[in-house]
Every structure is written in structure tokens, then in C-alpha cells.
N, C-alpha and C. Protein backbone atom coordinates (compact mmCIF):
# COMPACT_ATOMS: atom_id res chain seq x y z
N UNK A 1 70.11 85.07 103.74
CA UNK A 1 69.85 86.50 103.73
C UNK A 1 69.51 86.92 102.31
N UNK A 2 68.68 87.71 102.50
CA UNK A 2 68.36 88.01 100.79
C UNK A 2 68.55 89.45 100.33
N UNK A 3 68.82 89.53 98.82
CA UNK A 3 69.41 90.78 98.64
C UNK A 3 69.17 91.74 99.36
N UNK A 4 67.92 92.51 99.65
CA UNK A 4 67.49 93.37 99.88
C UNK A 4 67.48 93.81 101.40
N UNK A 5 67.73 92.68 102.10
CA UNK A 5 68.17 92.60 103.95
C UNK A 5 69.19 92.54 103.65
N UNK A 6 70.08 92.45 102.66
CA UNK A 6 71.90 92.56 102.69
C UNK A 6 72.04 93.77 102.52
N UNK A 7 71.76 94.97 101.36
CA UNK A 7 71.81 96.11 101.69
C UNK A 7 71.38 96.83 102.78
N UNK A 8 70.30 96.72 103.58
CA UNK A 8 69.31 97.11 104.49
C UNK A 8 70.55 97.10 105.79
N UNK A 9 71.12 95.89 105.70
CA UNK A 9 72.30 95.97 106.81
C UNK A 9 73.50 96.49 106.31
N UNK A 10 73.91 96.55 105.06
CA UNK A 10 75.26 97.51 104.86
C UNK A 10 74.70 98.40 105.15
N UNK A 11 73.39 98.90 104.95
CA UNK A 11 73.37 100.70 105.11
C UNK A 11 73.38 100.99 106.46
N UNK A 12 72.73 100.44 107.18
CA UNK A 12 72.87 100.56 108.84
C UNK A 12 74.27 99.94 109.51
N UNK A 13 75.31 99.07 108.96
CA UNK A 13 76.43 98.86 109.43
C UNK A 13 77.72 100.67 108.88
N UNK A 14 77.30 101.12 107.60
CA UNK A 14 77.65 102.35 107.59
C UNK A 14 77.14 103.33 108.31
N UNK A 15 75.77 103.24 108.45
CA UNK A 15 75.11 104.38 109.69
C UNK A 15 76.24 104.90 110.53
N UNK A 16 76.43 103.18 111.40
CA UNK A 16 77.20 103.17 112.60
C UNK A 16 78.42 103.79 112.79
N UNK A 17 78.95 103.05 111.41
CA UNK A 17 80.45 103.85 111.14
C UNK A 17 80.28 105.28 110.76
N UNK A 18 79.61 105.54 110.00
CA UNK A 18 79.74 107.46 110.28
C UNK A 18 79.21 108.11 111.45
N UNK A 19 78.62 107.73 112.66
CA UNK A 19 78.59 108.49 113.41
C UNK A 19 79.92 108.25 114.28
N UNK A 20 80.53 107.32 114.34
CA UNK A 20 81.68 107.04 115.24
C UNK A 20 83.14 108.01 114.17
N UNK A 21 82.80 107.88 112.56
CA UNK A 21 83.85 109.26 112.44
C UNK A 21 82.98 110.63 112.73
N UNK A 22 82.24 110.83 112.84
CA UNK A 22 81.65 112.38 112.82
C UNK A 22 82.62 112.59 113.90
N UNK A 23 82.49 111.37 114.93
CA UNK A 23 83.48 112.20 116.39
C UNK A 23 84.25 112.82 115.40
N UNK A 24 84.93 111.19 114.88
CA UNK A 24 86.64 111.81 114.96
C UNK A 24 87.08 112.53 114.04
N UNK A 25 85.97 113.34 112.99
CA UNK A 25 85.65 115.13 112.29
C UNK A 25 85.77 115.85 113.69
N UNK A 26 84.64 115.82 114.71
CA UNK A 26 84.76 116.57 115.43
C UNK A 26 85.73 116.88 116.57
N UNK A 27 86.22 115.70 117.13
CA UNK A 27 87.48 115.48 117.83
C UNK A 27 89.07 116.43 116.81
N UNK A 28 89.02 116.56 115.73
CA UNK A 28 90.27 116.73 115.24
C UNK A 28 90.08 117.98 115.29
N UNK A 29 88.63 118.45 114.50
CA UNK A 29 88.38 120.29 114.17
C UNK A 29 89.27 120.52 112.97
N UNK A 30 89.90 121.77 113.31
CA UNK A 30 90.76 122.25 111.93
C UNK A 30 91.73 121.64 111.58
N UNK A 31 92.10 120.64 112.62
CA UNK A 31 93.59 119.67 112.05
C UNK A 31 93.36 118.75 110.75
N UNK A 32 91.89 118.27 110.67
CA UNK A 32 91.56 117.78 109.28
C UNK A 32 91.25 118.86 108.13
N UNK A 33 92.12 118.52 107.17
CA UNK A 33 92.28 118.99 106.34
C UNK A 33 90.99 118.43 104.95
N UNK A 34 91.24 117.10 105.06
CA UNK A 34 90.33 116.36 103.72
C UNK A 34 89.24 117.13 103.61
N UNK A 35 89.10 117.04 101.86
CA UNK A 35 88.02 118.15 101.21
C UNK A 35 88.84 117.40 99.63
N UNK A 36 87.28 117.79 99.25
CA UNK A 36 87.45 117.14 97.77
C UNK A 36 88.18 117.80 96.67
N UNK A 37 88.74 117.24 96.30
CA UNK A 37 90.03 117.43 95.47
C UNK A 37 90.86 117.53 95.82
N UNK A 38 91.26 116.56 97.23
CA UNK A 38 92.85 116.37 97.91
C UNK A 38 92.78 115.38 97.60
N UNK A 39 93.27 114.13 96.93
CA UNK A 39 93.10 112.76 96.39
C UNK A 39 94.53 112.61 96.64
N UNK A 40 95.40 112.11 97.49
CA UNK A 40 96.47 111.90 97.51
C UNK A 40 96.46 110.08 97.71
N UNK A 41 95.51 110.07 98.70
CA UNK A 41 94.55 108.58 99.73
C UNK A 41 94.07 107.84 97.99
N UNK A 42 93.74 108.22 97.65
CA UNK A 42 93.10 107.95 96.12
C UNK A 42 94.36 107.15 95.36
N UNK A 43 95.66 107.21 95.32
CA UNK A 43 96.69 106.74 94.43
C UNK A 43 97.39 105.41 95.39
N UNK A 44 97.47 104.40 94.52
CA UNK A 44 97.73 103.17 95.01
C UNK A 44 96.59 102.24 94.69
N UNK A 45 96.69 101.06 94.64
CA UNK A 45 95.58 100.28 94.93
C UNK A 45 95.55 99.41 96.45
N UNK A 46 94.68 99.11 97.35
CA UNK A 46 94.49 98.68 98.82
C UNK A 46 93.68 97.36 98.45
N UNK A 47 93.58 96.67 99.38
CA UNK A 47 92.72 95.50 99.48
C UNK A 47 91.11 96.08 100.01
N UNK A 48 90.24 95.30 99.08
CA UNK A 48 88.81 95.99 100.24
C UNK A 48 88.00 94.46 100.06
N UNK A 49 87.23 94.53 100.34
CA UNK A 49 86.35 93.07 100.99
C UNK A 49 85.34 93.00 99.76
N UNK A 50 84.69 91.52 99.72
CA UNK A 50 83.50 91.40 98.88
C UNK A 50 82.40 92.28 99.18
N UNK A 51 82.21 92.37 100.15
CA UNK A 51 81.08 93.84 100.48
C UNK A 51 81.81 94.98 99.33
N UNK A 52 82.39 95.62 100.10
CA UNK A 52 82.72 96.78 99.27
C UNK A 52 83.08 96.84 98.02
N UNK A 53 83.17 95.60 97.56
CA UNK A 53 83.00 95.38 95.75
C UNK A 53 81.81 95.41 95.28
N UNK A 54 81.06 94.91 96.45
CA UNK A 54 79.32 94.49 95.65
C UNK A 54 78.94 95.88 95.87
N UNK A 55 79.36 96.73 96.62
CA UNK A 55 78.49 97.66 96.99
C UNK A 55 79.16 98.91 95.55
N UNK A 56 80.81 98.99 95.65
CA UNK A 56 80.96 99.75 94.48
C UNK A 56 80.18 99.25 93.28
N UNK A 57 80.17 98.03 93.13
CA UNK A 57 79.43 97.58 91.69
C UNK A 57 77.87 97.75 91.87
N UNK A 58 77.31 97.98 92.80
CA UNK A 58 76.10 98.71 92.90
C UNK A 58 75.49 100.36 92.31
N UNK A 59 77.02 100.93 93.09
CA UNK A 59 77.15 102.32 92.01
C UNK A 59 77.17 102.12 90.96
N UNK A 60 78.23 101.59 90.24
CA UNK A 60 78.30 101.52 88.93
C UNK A 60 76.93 101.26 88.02
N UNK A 61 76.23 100.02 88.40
CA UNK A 61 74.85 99.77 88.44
C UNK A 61 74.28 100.71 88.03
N UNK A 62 73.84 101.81 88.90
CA UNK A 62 73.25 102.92 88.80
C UNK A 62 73.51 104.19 87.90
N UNK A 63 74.94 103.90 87.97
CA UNK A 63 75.14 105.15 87.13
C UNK A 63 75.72 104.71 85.83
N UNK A 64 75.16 103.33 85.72
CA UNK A 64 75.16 103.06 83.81
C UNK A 64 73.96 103.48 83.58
N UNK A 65 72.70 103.61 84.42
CA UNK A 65 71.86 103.50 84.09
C UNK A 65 71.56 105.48 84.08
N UNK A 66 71.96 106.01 84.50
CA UNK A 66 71.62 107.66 84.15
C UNK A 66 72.80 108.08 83.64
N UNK A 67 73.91 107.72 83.78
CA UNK A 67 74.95 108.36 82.40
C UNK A 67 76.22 107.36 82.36
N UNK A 68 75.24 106.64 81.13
CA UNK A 68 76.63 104.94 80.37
C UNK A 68 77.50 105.51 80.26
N UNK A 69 77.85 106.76 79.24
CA UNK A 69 79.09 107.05 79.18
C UNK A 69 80.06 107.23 79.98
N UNK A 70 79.59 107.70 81.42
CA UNK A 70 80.72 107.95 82.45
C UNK A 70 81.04 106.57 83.37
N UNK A 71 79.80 105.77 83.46
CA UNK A 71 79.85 104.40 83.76
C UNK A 71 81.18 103.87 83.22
N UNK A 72 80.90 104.05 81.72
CA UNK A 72 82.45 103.39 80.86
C UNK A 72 83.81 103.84 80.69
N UNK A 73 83.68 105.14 81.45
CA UNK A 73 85.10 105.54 81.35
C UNK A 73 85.48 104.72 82.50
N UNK A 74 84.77 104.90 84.04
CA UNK A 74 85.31 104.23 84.93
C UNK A 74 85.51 102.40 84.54
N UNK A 75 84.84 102.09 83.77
CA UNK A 75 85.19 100.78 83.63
C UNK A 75 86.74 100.78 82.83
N UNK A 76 86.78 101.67 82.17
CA UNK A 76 88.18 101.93 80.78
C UNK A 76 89.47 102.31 81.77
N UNK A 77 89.28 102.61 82.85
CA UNK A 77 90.45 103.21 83.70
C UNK A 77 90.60 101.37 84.50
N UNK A 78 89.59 101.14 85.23
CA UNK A 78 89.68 100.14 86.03
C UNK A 78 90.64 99.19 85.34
N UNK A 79 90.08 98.76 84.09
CA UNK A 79 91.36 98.11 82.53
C UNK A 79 92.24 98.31 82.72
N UNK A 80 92.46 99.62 82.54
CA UNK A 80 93.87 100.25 82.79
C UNK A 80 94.60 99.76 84.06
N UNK A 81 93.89 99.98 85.19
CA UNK A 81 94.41 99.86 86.55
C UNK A 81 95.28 98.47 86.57
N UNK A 82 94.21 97.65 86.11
CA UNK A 82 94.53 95.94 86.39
C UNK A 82 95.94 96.03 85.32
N UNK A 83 95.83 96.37 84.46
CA UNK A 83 96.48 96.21 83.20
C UNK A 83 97.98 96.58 83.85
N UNK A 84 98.29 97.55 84.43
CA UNK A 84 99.38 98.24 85.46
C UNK A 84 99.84 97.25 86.27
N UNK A 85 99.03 96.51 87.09
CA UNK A 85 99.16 95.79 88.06
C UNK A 85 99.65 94.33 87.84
N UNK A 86 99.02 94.01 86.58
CA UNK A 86 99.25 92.50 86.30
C UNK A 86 100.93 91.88 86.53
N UNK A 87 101.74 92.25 86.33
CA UNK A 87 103.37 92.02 87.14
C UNK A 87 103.34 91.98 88.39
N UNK A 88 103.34 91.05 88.60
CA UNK A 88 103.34 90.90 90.42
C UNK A 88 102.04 91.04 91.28
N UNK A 89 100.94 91.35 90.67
CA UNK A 89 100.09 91.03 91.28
C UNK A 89 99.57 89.85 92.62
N UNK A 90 99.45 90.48 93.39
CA UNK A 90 99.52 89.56 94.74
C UNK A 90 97.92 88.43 95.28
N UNK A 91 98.21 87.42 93.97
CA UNK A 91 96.77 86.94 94.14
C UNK A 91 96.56 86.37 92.55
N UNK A 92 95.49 86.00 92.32
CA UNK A 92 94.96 85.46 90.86
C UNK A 92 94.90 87.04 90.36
N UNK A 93 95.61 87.71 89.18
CA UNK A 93 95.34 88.40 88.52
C UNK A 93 93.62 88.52 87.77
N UNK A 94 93.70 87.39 86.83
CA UNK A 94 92.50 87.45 86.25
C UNK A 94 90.96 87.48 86.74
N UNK A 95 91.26 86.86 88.37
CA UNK A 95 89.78 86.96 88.97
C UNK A 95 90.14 88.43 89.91
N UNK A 96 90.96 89.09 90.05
CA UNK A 96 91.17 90.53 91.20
C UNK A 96 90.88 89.90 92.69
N UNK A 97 91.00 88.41 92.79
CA UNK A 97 91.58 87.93 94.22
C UNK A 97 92.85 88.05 94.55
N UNK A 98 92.68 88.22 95.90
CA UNK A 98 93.61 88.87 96.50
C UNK A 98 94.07 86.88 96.96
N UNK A 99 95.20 87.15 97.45
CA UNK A 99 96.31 86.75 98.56
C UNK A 99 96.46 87.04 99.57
N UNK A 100 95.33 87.22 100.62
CA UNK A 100 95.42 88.00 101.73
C UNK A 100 96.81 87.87 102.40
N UNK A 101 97.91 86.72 102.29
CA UNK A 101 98.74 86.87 103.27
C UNK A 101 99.90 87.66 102.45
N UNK A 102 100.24 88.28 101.01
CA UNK A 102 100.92 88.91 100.49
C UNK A 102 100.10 90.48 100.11
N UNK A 103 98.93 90.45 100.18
CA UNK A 103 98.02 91.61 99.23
C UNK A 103 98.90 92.67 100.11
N UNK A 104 98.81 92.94 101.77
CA UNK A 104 98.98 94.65 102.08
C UNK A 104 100.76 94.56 101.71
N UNK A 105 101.44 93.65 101.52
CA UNK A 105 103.04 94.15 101.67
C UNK A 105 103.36 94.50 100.23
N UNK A 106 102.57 93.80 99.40
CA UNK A 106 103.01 93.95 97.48
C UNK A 106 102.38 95.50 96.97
N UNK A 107 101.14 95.23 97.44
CA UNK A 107 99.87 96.06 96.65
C UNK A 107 100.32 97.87 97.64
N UNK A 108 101.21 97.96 98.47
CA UNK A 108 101.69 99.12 98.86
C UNK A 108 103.00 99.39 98.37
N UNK A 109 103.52 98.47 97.57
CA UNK A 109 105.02 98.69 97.14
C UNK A 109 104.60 99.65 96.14
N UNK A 110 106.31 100.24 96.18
CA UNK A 110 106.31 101.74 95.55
C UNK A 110 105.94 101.24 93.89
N UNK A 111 105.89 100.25 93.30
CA UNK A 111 105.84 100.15 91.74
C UNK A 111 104.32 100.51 90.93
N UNK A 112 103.04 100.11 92.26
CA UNK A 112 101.93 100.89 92.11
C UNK A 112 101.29 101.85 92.42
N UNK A 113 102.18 102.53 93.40
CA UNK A 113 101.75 103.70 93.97
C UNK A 113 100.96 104.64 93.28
N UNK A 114 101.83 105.11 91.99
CA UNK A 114 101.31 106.27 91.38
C UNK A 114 99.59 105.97 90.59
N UNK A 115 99.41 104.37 90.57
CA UNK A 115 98.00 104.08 89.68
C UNK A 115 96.62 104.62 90.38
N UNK A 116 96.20 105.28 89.80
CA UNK A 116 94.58 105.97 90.36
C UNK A 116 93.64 105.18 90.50
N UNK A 117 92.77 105.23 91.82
CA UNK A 117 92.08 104.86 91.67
C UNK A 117 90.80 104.58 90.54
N UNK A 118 90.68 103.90 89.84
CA UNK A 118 89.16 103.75 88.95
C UNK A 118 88.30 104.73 88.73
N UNK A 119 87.58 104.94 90.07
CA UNK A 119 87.18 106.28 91.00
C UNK A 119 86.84 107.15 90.42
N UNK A 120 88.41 107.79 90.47
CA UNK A 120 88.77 109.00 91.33
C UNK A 120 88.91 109.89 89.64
N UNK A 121 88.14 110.99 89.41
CA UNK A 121 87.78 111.73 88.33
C UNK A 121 88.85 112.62 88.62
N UNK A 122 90.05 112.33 87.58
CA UNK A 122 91.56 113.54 87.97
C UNK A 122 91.17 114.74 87.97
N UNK A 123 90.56 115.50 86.94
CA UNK A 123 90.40 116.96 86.84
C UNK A 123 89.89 117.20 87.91
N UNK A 124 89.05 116.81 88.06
CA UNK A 124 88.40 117.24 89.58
C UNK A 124 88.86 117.01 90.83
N UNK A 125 89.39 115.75 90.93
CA UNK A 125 89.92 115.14 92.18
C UNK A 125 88.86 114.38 93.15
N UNK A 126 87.90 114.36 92.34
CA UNK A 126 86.82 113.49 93.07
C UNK A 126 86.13 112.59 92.94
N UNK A 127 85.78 111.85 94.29
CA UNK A 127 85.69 110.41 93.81
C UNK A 127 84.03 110.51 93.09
N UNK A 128 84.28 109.33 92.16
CA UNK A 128 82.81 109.49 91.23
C UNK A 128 81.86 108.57 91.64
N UNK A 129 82.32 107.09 92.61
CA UNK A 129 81.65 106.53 93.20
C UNK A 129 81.59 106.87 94.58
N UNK A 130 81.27 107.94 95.16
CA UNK A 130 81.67 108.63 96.63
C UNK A 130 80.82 107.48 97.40
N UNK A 131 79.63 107.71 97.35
CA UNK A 131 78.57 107.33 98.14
C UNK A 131 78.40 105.87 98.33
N UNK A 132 79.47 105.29 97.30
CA UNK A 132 79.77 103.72 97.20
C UNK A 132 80.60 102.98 97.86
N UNK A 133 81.64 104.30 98.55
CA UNK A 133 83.03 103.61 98.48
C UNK A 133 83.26 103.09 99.45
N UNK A 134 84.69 102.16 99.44
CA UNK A 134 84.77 101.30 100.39
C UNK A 134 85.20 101.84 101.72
N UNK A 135 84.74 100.64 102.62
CA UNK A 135 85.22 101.22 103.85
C UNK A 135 86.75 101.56 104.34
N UNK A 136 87.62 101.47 103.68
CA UNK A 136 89.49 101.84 104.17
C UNK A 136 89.32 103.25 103.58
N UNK A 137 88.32 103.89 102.43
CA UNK A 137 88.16 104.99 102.10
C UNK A 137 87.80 105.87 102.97
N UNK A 138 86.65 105.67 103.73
CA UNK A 138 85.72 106.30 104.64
C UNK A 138 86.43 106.28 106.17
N UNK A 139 87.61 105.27 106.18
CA UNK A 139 88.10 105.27 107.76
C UNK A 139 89.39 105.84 107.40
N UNK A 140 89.81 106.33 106.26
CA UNK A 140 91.46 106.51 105.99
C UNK A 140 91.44 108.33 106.58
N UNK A 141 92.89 108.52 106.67
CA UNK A 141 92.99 109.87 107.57
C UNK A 141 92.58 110.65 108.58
N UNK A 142 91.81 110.09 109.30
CA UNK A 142 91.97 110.61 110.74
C UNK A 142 92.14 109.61 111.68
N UNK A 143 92.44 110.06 113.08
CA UNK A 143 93.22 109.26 114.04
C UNK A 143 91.74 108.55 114.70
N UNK A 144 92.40 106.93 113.90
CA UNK A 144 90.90 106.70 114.20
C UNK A 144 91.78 104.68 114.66
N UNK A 145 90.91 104.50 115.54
CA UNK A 145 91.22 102.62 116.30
C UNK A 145 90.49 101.65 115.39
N UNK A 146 90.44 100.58 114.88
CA UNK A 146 89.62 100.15 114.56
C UNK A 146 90.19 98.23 114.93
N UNK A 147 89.24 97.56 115.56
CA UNK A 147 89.90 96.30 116.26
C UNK A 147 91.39 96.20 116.60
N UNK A 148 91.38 97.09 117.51
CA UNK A 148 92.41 97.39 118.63
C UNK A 148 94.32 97.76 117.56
N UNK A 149 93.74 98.20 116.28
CA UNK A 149 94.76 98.50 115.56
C UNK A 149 94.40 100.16 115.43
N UNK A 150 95.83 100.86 115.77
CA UNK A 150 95.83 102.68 115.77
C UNK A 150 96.09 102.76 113.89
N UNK A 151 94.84 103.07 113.01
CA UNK A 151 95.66 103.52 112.03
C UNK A 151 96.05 104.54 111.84
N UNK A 152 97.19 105.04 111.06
CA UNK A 152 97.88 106.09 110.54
C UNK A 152 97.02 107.04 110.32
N UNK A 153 97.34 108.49 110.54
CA UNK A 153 96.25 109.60 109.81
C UNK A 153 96.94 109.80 108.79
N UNK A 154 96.06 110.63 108.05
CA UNK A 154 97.17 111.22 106.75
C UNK A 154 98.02 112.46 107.16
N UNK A 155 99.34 112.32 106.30
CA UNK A 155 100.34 113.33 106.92
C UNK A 155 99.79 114.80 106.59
N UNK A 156 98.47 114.79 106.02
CA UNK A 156 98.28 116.47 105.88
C UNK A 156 97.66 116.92 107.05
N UNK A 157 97.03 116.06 107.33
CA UNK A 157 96.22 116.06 108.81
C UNK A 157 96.45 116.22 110.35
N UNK A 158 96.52 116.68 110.98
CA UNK A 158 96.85 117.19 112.51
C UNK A 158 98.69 117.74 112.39
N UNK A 159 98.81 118.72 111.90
CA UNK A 159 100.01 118.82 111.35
C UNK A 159 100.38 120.20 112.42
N UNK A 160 101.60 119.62 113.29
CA UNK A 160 102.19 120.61 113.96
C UNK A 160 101.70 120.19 115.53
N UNK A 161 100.66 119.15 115.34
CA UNK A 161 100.31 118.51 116.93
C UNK A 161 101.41 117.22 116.90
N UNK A 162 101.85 117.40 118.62
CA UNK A 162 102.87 116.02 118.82
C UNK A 162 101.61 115.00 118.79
N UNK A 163 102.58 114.12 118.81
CA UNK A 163 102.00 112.67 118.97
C UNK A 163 100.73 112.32 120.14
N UNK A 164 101.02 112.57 121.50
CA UNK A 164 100.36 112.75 122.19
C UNK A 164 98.85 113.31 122.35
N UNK A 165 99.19 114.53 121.50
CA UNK A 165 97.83 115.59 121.18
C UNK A 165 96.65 114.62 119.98
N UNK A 166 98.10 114.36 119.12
CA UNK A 166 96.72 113.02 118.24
C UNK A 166 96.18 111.63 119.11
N UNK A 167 96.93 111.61 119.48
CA UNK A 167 96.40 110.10 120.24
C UNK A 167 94.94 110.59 121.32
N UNK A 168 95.08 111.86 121.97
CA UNK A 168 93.96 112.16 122.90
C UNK A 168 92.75 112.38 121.61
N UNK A 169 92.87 112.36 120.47
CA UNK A 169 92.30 113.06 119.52
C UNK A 169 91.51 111.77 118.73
N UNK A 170 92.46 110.27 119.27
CA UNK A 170 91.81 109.78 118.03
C UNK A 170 90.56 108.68 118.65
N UNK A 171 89.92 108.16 118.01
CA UNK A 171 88.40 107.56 118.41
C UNK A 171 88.08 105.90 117.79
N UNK A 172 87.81 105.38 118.38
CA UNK A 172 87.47 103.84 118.21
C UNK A 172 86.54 103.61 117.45
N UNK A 173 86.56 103.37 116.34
CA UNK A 173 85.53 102.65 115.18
C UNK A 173 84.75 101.58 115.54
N UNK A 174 83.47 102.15 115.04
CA UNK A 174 82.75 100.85 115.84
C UNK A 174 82.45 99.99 114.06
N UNK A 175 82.60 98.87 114.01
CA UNK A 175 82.42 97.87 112.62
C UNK A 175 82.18 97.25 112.78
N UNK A 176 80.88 96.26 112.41
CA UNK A 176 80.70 95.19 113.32
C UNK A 176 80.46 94.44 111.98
N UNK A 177 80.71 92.80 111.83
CA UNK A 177 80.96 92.14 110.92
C UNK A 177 79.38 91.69 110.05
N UNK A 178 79.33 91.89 108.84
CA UNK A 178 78.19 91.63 108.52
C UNK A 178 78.02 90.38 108.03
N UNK A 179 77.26 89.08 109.19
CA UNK A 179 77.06 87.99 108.62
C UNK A 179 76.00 87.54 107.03
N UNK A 180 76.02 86.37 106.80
CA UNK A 180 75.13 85.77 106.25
C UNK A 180 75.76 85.14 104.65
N UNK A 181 74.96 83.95 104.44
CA UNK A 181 75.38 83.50 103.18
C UNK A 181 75.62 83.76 101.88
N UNK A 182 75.07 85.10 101.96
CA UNK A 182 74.86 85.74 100.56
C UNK A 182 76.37 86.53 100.53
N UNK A 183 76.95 86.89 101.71
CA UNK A 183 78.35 87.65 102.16
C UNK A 183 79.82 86.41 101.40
N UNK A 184 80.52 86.37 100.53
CA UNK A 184 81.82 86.16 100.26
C UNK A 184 82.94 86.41 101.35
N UNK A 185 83.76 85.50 101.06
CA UNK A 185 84.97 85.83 101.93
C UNK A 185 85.87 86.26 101.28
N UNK A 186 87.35 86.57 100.80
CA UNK A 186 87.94 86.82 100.07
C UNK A 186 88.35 88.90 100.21
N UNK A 187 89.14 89.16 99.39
CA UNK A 187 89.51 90.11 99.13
C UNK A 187 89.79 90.46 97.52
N UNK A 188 89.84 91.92 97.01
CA UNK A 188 89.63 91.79 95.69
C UNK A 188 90.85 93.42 96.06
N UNK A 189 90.59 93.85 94.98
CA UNK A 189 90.79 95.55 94.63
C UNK A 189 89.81 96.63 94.01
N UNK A 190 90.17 97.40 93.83
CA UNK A 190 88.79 98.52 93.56
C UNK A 190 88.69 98.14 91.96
N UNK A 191 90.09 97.96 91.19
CA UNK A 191 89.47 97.77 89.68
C UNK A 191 89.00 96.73 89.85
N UNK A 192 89.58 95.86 90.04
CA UNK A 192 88.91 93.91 89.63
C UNK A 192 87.04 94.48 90.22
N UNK A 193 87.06 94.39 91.07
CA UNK A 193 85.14 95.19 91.17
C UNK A 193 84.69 95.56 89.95
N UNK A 194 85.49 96.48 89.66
CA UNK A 194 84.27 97.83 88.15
C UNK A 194 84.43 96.97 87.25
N UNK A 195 85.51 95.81 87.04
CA UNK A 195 85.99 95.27 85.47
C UNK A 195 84.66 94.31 85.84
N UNK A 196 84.49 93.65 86.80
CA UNK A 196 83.53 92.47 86.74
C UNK A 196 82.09 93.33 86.84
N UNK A 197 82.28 94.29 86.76
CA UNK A 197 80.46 94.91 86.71
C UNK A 197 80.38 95.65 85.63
N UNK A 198 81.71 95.86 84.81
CA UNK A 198 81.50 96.59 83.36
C UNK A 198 80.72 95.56 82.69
């Protein structure tokens, strides 16, 4: 597969996935709350896939190239991030591989919680690689299925509906796996990405 049919299919494997959340925008209505500068989803670091590294480091890409300076702060935080993390890190520290069979039980413990995403521009509360970001970003907080797993919404979200009322509410993600050789296996984090594309 060659570069340019590898993006060509991330962008149409995201197509897919935003029309299957538009439902579940429209399925919830006013119970979703998310709007920019609620970054709560933003603090912690998560596991995301070699796609969604190549694709954040694609942003970055771009926006060294119309404003370096902000390019480099996000690279100067990402530093930071890893730099936080390096104690217990669940995986090779120095390459930002993950351990898939330790990454979700460590990398959610309370000792990194408070570290920001790379991202995520504090004053504002918004993410600076939006249009980049990974997919646990784009599927996080609403009542949404994704390979027969219910994830969690965020607790600001459908607030004052029982359980029941979210479950009629929430909608099946459609994701379908994007083959080919040029695709990595592995898992990383959002800094280890920006540090290897600073």
C-alpha cells in the first residue's frame, strides 16, 4: 500500500466513523454536553495505535510548516509528558511502545492522571491537533458499542437519565480494520508520537 492510498483509506475509514457518531450526537441531543474547552477526556495518557500516531505526526507535519513555533511547544510538552511517565511506564519507555498486556491497567493509574495531553492548549482547553486526533478521542463520551464492548460515556454527559434511558441511547461504531504493509502493529501514546516527529 502506498502512502498516499494509506491516507486515502484513513480518511474514508474516519468518514465512516463520524457518521455512525453523528447518530450518537443525535441520539443523545442535550444530554451531550462536550464543547471545546471541557478537556477533562484530555488528562491522562491512553494507548492509541500506529495509525493514530502517524496520523497525529502528520498534523504536526503541517503545522511546523505554517507556525514552528507552536509545532515546538507541542513537541516541549510531549518531553514533558514522557518525562512524567518514565517511572513505571508500561512498555519500552524510550521507544513510547506500549505493553499491550499492562498499557490500559498502569497508564490509567491515578499517578498519571493529572498529565495533559501534548495536545491539548490549557488556556483554551483545546485540542491543537483536533483534526488529527486519535480515534479513543473521537469515540470517548457518548454511549457508544464498539466490537461488542459498551464504552463508558463521560460522567458530564446524559446526566439525570437512568441507565436504561442511556443504553436505548447508545449506537454501534462501525471501525473497520485498516489493512496493509505499510500499517505497524504495536501501540504507543500521544507524546511518544510528537517526540518522534519533533
Amino acid at each position: 500500500m502506498n502512502l498516499g492510498s494509506r491516507w486515502e483509506n484513513d480518511a474514508r475509514q474516519l468518514r465512516i466513523l463520524e457518521d455512525s457518531l453523528s447518530e450518537a450526537r443525535m441520539r443523545a441531543g442535550d444530554a451531550a454536553v462536550c464543547r471545546p474547552g471541557c478537556f477533562g477526556c484530555c488528562l491522562g495518557p491512553f494507548p492509541i495505535t500506529r495509525q493514530d500516531a502517524a496520523r497525529l505526526q502528520r498534523g504536526l507535519a503541517a503545522m511546523k510548516e505554517r507556525e514552528p513555533d507552536r509545532a515546538t511547544r507541542i513537541v516541549e510538552r510531549a518531553a514533558e509528558a514522557m518525562l512524567a511517565m518514565r517511572e513505571g511506564f508500561p512498555g519500552d519507555w524510550s521507544s513510547g511502545a506500549l505493553d499491550e498486556t499492562r498499557a490500559a491497567e498502569e497508564l490509567y493509574a491515578d499517578r498519571y492522571q493529572m498529565i495533559p495531553c501534548p495536545a491539548l492548549q490549557l488556556e483554551s482547553g483545546e485540542c491543537e491537533l483536533y483534526e488529527h486526533r486519535p480515534v479513543a478521542c473521537r469515540t470517548y463520551g457518548l454511549a457508544v458499542r464498539i466490537a461488542d464492548i459498551d464504552l463508558t460515556p463521560c460522567c458530564l454527559n446524559y446526566t439525570g437519565m437512568t441507565p436504561a434511558e442511556i443504553e436505548h441511547r447508545r449506537v454501534e461504531l462501525t471501525i473497520e480494520p485498516v489493512d496493509g504493509e505499510d500499517y505497524e502493529d504495536g501501540q504507543t501514546v500521544v507524546a511518544a508520537a510528537l517526540i518522534s516527529a519533533g
